[in-house]
C-alpha atoms as a PDB file:
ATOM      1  CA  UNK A   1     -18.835  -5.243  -8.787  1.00  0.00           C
ATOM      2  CA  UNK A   2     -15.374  -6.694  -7.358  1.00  0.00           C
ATOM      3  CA  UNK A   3     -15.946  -9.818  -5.023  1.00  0.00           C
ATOM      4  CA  UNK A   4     -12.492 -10.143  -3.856  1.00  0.00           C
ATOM      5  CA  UNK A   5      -9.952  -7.531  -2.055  1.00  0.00           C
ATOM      6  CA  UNK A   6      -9.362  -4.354  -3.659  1.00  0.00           C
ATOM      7  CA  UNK A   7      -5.361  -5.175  -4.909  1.00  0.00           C
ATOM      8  CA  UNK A   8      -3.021  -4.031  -7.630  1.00  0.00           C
ATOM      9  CA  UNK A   9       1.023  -4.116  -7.659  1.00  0.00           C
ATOM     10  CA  UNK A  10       3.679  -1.404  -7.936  1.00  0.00           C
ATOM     11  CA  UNK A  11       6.925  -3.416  -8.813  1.00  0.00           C
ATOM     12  CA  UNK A  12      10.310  -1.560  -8.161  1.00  0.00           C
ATOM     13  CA  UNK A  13      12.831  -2.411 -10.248  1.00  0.00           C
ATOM     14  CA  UNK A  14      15.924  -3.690  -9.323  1.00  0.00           C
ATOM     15  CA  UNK A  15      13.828  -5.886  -6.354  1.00  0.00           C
ATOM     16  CA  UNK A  16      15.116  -9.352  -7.083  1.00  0.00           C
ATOM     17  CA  UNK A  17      18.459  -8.278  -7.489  1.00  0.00           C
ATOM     18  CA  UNK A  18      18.635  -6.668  -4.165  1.00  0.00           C
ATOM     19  CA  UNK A  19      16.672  -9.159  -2.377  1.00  0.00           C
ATOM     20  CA  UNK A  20      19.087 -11.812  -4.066  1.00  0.00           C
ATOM     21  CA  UNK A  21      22.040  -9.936  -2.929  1.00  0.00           C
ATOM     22  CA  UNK A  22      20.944  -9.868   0.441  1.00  0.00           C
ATOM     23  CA  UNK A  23      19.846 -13.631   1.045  1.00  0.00           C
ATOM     24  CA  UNK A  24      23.142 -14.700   2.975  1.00  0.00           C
ATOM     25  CA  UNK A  25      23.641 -11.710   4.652  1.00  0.00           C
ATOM     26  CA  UNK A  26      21.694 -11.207   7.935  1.00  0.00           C
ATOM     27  CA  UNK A  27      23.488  -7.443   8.916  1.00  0.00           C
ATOM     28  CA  UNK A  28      22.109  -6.580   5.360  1.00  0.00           C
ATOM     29  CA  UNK A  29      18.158  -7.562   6.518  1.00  0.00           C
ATOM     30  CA  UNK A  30      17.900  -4.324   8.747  1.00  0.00           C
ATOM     31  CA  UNK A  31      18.094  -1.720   6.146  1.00  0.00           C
ATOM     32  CA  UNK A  32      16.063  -3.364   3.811  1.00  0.00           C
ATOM     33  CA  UNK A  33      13.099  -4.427   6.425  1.00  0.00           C
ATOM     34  CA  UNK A  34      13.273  -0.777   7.674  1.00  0.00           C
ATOM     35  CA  UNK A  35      12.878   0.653   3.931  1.00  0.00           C
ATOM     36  CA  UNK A  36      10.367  -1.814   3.102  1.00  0.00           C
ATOM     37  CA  UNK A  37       8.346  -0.911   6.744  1.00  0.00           C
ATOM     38  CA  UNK A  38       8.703   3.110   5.078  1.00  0.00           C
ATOM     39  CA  UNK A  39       7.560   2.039   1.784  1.00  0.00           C
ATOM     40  CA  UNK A  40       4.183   0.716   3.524  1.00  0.00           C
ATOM     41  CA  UNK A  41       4.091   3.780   6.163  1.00  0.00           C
ATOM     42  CA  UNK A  42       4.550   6.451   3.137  1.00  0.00           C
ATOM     43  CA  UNK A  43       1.491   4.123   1.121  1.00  0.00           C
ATOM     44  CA  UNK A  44      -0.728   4.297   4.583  1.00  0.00           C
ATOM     45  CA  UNK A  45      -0.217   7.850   4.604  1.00  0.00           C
ATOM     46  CA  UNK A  46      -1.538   8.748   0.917  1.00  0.00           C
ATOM     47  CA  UNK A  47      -4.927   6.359   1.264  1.00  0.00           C
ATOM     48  CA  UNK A  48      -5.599   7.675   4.391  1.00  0.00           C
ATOM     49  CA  UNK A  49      -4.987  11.454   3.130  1.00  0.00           C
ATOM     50  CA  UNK A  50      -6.875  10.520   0.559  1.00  0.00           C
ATOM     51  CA  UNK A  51      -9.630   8.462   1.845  1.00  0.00           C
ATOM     52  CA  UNK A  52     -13.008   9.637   1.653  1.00  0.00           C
ATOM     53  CA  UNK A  53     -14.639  10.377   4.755  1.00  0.00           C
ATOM     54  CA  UNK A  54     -18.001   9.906   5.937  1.00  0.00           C
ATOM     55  CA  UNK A  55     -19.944  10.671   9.515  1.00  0.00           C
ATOM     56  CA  UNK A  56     -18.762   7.695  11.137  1.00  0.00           C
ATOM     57  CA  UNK A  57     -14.948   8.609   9.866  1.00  0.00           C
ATOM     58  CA  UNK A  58     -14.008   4.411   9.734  1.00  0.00           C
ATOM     59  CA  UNK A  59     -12.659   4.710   6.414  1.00  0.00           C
ATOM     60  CA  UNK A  60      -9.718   7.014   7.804  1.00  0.00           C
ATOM     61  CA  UNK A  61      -9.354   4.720  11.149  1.00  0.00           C
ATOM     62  CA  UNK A  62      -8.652   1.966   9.569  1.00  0.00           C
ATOM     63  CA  UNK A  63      -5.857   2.038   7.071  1.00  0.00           C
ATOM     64  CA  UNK A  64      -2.806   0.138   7.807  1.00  0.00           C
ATOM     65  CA  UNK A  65       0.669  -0.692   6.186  1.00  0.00           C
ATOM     66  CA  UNK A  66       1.669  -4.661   6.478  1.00  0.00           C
ATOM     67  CA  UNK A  67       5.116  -5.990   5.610  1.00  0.00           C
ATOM     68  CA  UNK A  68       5.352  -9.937   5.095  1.00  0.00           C
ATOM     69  CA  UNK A  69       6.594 -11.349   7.863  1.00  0.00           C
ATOM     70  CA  UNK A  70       9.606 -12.974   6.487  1.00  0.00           C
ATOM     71  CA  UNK A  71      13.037 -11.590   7.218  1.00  0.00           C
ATOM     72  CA  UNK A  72      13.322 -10.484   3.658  1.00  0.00           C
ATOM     73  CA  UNK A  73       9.993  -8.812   3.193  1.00  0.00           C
ATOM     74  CA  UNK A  74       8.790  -9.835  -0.236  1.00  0.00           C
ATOM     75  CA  UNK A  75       5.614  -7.481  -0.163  1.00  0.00           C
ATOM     76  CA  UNK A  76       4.345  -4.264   1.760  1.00  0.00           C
ATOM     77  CA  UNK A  77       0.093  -4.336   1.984  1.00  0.00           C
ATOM     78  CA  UNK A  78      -1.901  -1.537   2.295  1.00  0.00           C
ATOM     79  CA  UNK A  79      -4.761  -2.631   4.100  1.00  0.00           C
ATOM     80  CA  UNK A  80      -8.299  -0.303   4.695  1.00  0.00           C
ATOM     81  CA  UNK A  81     -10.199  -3.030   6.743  1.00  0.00           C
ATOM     82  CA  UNK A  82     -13.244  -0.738   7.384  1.00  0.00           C
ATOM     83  CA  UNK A  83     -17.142  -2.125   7.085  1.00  0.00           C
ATOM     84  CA  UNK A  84     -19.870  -1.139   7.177  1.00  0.00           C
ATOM     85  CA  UNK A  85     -22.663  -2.059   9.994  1.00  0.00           C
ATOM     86  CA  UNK A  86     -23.977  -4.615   7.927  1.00  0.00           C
ATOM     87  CA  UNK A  87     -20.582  -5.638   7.836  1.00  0.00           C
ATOM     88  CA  UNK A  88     -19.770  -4.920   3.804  1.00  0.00           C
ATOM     89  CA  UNK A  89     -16.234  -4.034   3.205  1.00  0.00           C
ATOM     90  CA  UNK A  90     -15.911  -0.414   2.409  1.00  0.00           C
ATOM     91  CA  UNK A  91     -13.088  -0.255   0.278  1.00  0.00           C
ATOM     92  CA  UNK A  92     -14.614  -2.569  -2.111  1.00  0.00           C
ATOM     93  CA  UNK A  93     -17.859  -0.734  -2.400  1.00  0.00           C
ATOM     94  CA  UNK A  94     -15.784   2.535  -3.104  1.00  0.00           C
ATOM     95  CA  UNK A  95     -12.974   1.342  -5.381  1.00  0.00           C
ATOM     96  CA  UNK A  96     -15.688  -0.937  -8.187  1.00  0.00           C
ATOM     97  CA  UNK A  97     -18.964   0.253  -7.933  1.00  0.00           C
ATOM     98  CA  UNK A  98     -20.206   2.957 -10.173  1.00  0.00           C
ATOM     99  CA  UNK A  99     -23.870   3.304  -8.202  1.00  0.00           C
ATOM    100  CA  UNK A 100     -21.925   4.156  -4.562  1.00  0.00           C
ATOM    101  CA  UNK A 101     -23.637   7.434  -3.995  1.00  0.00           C
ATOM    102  CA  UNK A 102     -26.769   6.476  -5.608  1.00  0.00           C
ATOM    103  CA  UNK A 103     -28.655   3.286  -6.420  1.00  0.00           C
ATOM    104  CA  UNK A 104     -30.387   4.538  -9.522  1.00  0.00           C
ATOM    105  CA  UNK A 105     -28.173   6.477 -11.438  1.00  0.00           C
ATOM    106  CA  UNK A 106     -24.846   4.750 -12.896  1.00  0.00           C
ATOM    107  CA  UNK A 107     -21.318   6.860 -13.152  1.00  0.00           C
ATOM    108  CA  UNK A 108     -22.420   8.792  -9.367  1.00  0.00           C
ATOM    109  CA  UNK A 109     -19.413   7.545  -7.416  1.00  0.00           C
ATOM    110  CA  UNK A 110     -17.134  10.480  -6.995  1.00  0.00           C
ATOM    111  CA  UNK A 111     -14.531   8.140  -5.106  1.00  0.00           C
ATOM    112  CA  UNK A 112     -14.126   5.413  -7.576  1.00  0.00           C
ATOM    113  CA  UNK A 113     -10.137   4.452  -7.553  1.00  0.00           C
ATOM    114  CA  UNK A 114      -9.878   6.415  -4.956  1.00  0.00           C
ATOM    115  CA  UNK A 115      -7.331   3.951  -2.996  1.00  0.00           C
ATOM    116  CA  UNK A 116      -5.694   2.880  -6.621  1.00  0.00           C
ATOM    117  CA  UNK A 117      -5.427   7.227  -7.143  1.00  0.00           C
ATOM    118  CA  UNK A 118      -3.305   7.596  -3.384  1.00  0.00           C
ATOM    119  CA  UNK A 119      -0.721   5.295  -3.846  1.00  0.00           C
ATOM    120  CA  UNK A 120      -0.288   6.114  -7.491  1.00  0.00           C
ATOM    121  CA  UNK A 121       0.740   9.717  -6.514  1.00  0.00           C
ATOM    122  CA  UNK A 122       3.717   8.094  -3.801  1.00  0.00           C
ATOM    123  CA  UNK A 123       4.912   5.774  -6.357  1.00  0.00           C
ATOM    124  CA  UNK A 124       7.733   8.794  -7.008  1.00  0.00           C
ATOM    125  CA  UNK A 125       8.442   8.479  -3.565  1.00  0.00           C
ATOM    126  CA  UNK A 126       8.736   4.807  -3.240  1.00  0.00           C
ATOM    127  CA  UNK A 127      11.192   4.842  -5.948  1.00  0.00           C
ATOM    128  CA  UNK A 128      13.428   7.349  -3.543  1.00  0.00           C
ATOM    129  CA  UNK A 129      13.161   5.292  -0.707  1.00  0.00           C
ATOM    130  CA  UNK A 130      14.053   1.870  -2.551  1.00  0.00           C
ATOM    131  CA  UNK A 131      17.148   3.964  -3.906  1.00  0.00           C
ATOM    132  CA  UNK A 132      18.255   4.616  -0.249  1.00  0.00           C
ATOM    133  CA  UNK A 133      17.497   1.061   1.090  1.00  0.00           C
ATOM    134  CA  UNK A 134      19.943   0.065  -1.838  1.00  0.00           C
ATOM    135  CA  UNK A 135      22.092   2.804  -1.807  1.00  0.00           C
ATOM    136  CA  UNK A 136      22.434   1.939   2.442  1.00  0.00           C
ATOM    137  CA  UNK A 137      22.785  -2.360   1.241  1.00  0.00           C
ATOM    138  CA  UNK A 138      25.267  -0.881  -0.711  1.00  0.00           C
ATOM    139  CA  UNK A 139      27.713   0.850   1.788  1.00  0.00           C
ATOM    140  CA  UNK A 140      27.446  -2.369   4.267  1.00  0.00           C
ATOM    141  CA  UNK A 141      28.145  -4.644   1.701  1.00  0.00           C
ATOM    142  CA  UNK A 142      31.196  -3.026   1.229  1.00  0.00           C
ATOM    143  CA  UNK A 143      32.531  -3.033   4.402  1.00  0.00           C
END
């Protein structure tokens, strides 16, 4: 089983290059925070359609999107922060272990990858919305 977060990257390309661009322009910083903050809310959105749920419902509760704090985000986080009351992070349990649904018979866990599976489906979409945050970097550069 996993002992550290559950993590994995989606790389757009073209990134540096726009990032780069924008480094000396601060009226360029708005559009690309803003598609970076829709990138995360778009990821949120698939885990926690996606997200198994259980009686207590925490899985669903407590998925959130996290941009780095700098002015020119460098990463968006999707973060499921749910435990259980013995205090064991959820999403770990989920995403690695093939015994989650039973402790005595191997390959039960219906919801293996299950976080990996929901923002695999909105890379598509990412892609779209890093087109627009370039296409919008774009127009104001050339203004």
């Amino acid at each position: 089983m996993a002992t550290g977060d559950v993590r994995f990257k989606v790389t757009e390309t073209g990134y540096n290059e726009l990032r780069a661009k924008i480094k000396n322009r601060e009226d360029l910083f708005q559009p690309y925070q803003g598609g970076m903050r829709q990138i995360g809310e778009v990821g949120a959105q698939s885990v926690t359609a996606g997200a198994p749920i259980g009686p207590s419902g925490r899985t669903v509760n407590n998925v959130r999107a996290v941009a780095s704090k700098a002015k020119i985000p460098r990463f968006v986080r999707v973060e499921e922060t749910a435990k259980s009351d013995a205090g064991f992070p959820y999403p770990r349990t989920l995403e690695f272990s093939p015994f989650a649904n039973s402790r005595y018979k191997k390959g039960t866990n219906r919801r293996r990858l299950w976080m990996r599976l929901a923002i695999e489906r909105v890379v598509p979409a990412f892609d779209q919305i890093f087109e627009k945050t370039a296409d919008e970097v774009e127009r104001r550069w050339a203004e």
